[in-house]
Structure formats: C-alpha cells, structure tokens
C-alpha atoms as a PDB file:
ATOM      1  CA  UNK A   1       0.000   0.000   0.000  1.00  0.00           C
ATOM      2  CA  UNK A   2       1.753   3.448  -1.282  1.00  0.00           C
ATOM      3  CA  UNK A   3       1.073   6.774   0.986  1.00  0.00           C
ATOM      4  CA  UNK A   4      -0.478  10.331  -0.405  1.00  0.00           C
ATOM      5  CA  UNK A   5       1.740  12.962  -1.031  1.00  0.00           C
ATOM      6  CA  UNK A   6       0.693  14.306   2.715  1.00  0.00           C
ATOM      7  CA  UNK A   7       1.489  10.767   4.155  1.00  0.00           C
ATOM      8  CA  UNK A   8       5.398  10.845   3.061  1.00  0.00           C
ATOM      9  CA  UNK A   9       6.303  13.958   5.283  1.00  0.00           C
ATOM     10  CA  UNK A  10       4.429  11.918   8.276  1.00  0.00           C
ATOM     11  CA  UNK A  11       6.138   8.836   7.285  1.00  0.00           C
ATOM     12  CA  UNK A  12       9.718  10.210   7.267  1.00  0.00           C
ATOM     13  CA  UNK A  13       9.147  12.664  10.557  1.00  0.00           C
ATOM     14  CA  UNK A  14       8.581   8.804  12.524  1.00  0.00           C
ATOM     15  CA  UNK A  15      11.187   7.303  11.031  1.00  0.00           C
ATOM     16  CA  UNK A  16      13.415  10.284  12.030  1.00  0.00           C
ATOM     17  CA  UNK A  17      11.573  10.546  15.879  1.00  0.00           C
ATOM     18  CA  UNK A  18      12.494   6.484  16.023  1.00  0.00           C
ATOM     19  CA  UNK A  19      16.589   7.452  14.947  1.00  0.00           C
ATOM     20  CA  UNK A  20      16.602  10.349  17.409  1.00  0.00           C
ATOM     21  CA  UNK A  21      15.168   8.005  19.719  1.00  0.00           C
ATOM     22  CA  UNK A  22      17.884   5.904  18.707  1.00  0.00           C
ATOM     23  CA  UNK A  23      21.069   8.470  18.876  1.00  0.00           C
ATOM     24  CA  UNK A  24      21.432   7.376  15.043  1.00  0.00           C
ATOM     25  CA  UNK A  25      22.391  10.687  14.300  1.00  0.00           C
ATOM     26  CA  UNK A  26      23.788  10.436  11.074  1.00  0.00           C
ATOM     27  CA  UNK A  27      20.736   8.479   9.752  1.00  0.00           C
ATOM     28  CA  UNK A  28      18.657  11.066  11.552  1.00  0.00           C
ATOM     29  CA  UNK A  29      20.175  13.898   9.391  1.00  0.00           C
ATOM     30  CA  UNK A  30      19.491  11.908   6.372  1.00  0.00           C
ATOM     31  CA  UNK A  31      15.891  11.835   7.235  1.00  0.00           C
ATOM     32  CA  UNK A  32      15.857  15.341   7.740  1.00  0.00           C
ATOM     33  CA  UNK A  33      17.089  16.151   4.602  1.00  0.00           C
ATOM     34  CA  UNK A  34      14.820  14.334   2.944  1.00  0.00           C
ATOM     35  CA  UNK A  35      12.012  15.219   5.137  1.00  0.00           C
ATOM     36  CA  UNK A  36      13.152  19.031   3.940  1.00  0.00           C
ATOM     37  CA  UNK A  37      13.507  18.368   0.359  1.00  0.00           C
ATOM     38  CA  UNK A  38       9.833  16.820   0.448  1.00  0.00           C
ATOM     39  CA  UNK A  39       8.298  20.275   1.831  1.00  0.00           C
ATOM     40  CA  UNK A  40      10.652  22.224  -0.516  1.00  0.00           C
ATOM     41  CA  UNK A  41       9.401  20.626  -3.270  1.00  0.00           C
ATOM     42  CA  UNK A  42       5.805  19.398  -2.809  1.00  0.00           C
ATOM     43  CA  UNK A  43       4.905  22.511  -0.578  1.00  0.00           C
ATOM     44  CA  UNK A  44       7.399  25.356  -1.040  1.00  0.00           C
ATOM     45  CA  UNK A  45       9.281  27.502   1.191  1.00  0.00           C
ATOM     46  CA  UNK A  46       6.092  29.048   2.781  1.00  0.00           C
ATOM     47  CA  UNK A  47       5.182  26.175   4.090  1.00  0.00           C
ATOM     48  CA  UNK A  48       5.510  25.614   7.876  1.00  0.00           C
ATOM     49  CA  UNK A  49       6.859  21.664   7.534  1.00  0.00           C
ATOM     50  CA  UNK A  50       9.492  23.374   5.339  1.00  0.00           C
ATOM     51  CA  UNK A  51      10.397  25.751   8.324  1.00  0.00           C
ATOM     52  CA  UNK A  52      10.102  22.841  11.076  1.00  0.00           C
ATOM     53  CA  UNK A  53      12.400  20.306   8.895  1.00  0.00           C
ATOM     54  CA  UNK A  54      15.182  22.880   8.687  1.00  0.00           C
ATOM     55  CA  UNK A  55      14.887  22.696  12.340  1.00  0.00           C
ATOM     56  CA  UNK A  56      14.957  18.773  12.525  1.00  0.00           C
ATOM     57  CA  UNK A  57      18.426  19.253  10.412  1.00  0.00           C
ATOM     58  CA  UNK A  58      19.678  21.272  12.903  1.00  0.00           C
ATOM     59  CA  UNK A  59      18.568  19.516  15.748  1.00  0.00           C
ATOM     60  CA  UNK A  60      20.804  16.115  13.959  1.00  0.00           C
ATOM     61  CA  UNK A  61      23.931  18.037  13.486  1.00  0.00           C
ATOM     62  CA  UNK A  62      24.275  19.154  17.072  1.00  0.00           C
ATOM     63  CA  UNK A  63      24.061  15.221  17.914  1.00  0.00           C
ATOM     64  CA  UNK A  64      27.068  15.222  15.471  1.00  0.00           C
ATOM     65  CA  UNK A  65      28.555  17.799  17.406  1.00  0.00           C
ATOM     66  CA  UNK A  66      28.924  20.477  14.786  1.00  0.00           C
ATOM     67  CA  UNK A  67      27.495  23.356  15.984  1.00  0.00           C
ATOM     68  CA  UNK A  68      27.962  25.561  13.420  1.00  0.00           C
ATOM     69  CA  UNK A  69      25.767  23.685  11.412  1.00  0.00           C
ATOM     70  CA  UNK A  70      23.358  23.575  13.639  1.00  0.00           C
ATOM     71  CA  UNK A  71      22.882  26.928  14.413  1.00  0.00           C
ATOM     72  CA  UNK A  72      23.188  27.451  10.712  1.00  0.00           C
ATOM     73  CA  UNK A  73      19.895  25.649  10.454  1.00  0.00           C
ATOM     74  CA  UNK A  74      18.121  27.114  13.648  1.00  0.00           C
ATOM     75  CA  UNK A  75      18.503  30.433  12.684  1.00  0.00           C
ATOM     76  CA  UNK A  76      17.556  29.201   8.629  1.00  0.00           C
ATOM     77  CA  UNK A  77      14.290  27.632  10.130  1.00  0.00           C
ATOM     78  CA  UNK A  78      13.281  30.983  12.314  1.00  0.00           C
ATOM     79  CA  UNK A  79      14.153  33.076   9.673  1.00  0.00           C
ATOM     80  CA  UNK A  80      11.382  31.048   7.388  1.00  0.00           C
ATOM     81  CA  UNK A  81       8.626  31.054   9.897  1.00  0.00           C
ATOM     82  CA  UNK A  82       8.965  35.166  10.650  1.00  0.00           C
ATOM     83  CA  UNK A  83       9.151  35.520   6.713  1.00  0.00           C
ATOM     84  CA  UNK A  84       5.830  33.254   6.896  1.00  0.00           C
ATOM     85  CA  UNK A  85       4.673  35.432   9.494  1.00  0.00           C
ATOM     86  CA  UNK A  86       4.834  32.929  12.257  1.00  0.00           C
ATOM     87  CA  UNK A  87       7.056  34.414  14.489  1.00  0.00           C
ATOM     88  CA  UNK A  88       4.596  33.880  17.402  1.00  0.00           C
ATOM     89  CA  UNK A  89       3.783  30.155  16.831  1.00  0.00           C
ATOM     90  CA  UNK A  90       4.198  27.685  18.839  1.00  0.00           C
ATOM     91  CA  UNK A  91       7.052  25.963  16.333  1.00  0.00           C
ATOM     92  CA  UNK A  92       9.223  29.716  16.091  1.00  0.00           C
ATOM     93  CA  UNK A  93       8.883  29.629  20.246  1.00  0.00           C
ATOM     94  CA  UNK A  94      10.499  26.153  20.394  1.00  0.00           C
ATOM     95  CA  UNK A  95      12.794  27.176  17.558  1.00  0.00           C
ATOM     96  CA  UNK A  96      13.763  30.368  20.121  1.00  0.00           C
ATOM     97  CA  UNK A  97      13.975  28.074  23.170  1.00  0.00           C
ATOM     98  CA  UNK A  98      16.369  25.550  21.351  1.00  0.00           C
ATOM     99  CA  UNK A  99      18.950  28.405  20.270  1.00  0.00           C
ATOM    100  CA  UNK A 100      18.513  29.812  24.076  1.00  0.00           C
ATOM    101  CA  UNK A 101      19.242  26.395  25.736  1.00  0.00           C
ATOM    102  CA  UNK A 102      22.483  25.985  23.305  1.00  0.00           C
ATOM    103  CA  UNK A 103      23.950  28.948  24.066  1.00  0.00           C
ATOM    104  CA  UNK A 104      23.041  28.597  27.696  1.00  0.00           C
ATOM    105  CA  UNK A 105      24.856  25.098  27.631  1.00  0.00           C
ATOM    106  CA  UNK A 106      27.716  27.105  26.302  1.00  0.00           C
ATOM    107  CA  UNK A 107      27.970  29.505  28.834  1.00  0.00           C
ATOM    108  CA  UNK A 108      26.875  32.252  26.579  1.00  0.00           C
ATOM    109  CA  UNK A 109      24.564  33.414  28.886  1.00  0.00           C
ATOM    110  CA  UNK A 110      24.513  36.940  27.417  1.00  0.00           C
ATOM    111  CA  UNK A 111      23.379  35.216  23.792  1.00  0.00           C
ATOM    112  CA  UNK A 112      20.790  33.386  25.201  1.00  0.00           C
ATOM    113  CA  UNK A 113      19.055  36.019  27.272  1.00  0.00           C
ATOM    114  CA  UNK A 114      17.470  37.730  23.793  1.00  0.00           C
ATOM    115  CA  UNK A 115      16.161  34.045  22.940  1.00  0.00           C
ATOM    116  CA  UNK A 116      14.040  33.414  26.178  1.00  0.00           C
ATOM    117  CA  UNK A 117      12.821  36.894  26.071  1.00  0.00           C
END
C-alpha cells in the first residue's frame, strides 16, 4: 500500500523521531534532509513543515557535534517562519527556546538572554 503525497512527510518525521530516539544521528540527518527536500518541493518555502524540517536538520547536526551547522539551520528555520509570518507560533517559540538552551549550555549566557525573552 503506497502513501499520499501528505502521508510521506508523516512517514519520514517517525522514522526520524524512532533514529533520534535511537542516537542514530547520522541516519537522523538523512531523514531530515529528505524530510526538507519533500516540503521544498511538494509545498514550497512558505510552508511551515518546510520551516520545522530545517529545524529537525539542525537539531541532527548538534548530535554530530557540529554546531555551526546547527545553528546554521536554527537560525535558517526561524528566519522562514517570521518571513511566513509565524514568528509567534508555537514551532518559532520552540525554535527560540532551542537556540537559548544551546547557548546557555555554552555559557553564553549573554546570547541566550534575547532568545528566552
């Protein structure tokens, strides 16, 4: 039995949940990717699963422990939900929280203030 183009995104985002689950990072980030190319192509950049799956790329890297990269894609997902006008959802709050909490890990404490406010 196939899936509907609005099954694959659903499909991928619990096979990426089980791999996080999992600390399969690497295979995590592969889902990601994919689960970002899906949105880009089947939904387009103003689409909030777009926004949320740069996230989940992010979110993979830092259990690959390059940072950079990470915030690379935290910042790339935020910047797609306020240019979707969703800079109050719940998804750019948790996106806000994430980037607060990593700099906060890294001592940063002065970075991390503007993210929790």
């Amino acid at each position: 039995m196939g899936y509907g183009q609005s099954d694959v995104y659903e499909e991928l985002k619990k096979t990426y949940d089980q791999l996080r689950e999992e600390s399969k990072e690497d295979s995590s980030l592969v889902v990601a990717k994919k689960m970002n190319a899906w949105a880009l192509r089947v939904e387009t950049d103003s689409s909030l699963r777009y926004a949320v799956s740069l996230r989940y790329v992010g979110n993979s890297f830092i259990g690959l422990s390059q940072n950079d990269s990470s915030l690379f894609y935290w910042n790339k997902s935020l910047e797609a939900l306020k240019k979707q006008q969703r800079s109050e959802s719940v998804d750019a709050v948790s996106g806000l929280n994430i980037l607060g909490n990593f700099l906060k890990d890294m001592t940063d404490y002065k970075s991390a203030e503007p993210y929790y406010k």
